[in-house]
N, C-alpha and C. Protein backbone atom coordinates (compact mmCIF):
# COMPACT_ATOMS: atom_id res chain seq x y z
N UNK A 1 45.47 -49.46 57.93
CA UNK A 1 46.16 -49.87 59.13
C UNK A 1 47.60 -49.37 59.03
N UNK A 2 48.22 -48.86 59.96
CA UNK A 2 49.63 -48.27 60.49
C UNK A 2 50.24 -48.60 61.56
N UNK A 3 51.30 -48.95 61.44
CA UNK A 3 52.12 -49.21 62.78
C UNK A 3 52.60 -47.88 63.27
N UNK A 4 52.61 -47.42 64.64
CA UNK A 4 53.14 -46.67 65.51
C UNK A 4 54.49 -47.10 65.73
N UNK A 5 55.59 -46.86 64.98
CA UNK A 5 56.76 -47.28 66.29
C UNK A 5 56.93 -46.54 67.28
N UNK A 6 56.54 -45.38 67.69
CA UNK A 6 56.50 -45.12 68.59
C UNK A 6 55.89 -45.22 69.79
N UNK A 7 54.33 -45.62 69.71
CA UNK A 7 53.55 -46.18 70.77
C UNK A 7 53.53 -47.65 71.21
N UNK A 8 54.57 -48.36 69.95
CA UNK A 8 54.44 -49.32 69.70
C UNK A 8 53.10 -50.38 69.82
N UNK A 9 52.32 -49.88 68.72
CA UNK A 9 51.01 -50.50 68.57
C UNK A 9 50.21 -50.26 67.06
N UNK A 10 49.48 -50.77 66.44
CA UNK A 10 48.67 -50.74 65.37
C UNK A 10 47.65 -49.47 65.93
N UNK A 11 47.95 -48.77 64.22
CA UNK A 11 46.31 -47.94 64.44
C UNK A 11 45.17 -48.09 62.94
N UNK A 12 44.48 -48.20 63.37
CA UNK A 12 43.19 -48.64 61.81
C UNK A 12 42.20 -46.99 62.15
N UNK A 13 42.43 -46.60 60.86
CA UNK A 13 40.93 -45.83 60.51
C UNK A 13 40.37 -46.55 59.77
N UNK A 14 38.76 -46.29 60.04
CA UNK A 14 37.38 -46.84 59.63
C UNK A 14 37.00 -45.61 58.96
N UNK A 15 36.41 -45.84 57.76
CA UNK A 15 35.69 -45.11 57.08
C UNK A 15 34.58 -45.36 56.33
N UNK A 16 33.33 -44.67 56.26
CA UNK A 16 32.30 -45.12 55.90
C UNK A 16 32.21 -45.24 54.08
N UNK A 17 32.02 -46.20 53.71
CA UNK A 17 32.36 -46.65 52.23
C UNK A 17 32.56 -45.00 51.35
N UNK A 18 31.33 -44.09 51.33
CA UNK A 18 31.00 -42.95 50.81
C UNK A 18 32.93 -42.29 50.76
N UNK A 19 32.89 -42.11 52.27
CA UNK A 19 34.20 -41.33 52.49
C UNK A 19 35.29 -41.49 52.21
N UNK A 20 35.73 -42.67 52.00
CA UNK A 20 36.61 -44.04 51.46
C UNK A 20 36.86 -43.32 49.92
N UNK A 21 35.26 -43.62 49.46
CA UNK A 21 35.59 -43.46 47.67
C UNK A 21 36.04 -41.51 47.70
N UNK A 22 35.50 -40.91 48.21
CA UNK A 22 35.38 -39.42 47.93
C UNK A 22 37.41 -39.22 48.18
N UNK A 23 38.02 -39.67 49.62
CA UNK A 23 39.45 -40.06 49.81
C UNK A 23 39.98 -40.27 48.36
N UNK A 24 39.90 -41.41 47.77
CA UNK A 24 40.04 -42.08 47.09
C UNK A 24 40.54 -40.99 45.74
N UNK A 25 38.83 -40.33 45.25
CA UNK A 25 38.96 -39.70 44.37
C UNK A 25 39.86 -38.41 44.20
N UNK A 26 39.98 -38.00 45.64
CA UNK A 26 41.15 -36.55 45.64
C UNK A 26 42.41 -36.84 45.23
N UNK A 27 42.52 -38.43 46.08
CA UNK A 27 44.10 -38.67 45.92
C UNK A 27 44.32 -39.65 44.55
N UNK A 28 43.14 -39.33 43.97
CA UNK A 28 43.89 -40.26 42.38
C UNK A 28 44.02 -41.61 42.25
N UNK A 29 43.52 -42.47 43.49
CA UNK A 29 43.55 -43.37 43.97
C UNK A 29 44.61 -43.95 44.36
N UNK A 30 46.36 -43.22 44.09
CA UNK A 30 47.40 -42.98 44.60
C UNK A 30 47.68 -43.45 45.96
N UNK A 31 48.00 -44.67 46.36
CA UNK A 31 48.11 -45.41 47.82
C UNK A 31 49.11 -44.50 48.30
N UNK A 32 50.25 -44.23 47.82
CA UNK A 32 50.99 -43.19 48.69
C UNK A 32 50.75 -41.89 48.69
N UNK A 33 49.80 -40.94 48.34
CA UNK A 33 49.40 -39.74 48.45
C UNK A 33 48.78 -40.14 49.84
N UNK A 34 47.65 -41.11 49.62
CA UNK A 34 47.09 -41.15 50.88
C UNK A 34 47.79 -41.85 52.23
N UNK A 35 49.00 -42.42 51.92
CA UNK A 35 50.01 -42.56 52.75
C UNK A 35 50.20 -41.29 53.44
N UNK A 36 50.84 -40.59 52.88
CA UNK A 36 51.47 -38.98 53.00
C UNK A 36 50.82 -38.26 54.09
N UNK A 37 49.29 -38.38 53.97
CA UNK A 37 48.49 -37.80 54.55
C UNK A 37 48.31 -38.55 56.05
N UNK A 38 48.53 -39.31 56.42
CA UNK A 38 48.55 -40.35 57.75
C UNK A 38 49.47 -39.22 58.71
N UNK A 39 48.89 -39.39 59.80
CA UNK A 39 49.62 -38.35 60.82
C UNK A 39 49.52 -39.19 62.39
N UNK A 40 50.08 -39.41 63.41
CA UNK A 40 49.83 -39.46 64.61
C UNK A 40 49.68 -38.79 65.37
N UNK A 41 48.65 -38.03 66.38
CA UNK A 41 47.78 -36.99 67.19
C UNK A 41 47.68 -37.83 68.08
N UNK A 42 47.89 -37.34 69.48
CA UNK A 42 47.62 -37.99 70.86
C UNK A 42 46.98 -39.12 70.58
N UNK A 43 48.12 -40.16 70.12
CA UNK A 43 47.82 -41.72 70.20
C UNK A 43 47.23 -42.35 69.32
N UNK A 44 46.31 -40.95 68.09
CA UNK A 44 45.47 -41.96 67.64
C UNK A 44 46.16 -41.70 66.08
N UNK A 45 45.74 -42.14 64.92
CA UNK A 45 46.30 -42.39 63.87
C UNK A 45 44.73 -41.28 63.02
N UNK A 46 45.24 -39.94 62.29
CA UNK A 46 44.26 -39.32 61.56
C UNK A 46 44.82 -39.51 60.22
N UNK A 47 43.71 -38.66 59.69
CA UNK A 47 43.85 -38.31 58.18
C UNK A 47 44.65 -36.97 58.01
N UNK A 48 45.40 -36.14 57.60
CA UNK A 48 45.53 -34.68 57.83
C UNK A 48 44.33 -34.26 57.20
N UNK A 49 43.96 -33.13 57.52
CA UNK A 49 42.79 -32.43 56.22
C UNK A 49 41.43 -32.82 55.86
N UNK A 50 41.39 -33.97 56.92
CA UNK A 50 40.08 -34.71 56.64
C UNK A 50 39.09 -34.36 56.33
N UNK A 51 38.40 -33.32 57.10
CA UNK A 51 37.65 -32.53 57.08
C UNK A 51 37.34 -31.00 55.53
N UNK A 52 38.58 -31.29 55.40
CA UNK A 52 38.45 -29.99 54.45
C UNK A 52 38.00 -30.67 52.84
N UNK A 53 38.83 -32.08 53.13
CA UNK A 53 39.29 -32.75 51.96
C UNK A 53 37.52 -33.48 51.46
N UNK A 54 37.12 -33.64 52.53
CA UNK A 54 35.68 -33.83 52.43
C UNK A 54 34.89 -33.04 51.94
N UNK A 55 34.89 -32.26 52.16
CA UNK A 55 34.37 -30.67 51.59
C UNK A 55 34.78 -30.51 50.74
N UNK A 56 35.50 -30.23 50.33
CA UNK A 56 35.88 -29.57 49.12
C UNK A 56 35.76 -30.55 47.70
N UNK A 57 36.20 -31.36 48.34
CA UNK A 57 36.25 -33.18 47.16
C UNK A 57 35.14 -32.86 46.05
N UNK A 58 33.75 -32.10 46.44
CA UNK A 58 32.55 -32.29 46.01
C UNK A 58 32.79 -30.59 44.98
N UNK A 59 32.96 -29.80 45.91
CA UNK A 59 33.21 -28.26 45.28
C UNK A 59 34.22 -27.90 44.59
N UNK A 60 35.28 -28.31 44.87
CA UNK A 60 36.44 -27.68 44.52
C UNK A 60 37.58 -28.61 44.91
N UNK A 61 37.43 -29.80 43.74
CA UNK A 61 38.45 -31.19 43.67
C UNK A 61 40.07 -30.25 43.27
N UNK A 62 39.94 -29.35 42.56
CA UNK A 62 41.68 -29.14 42.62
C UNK A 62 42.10 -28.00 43.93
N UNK A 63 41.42 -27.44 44.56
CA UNK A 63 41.92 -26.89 45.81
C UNK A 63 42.31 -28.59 46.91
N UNK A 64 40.84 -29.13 46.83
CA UNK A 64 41.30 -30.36 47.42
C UNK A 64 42.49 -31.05 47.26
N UNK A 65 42.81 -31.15 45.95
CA UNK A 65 44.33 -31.95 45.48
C UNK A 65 45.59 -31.11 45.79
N UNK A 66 45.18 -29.74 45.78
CA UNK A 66 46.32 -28.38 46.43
C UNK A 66 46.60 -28.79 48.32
N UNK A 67 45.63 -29.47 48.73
CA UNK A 67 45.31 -29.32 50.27
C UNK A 67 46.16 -30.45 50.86
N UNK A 68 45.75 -31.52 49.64
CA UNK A 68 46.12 -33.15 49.96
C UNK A 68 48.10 -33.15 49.92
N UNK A 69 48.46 -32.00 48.51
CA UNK A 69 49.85 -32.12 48.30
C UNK A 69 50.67 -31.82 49.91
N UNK A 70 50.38 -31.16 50.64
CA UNK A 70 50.83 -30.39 51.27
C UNK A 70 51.35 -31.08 52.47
């Protein structure tokens, strides 16, 4: 969960347990890495990289951790 001050409103991502832990494991379990990565996009609250970070998590965990720094 994240506050918007700018929309002034709460935003929650949901994630399915699997995706949660795989998150989890890129970022070291590091609460502010995965802070870092929080972005606001037309209103809604993402992950950056979500997609890649998913992918790769399984293949290629230190490109993933190269992806996550950024």
């Amino acid at each position: 969960m994240a506050w918007d001050i700018q929309m002034n409103k709460y935003h929650i991502i949901n994630l399915h347990r699997q995706q949660a832990n795989k998150l989890l494991k890129v970022c070291e379990s590091d609460l502010e890495r995965i802070m870092k990565m929080l972005d606001f996009k037309h209103g809604k609250m993402i992950i950056r990289h979500f997609e890649i970070l998913m992918s790769f998590e399984r293949y290629m965990p230190d490109k993933a951790r190269q992806i996550q720094q950024h």
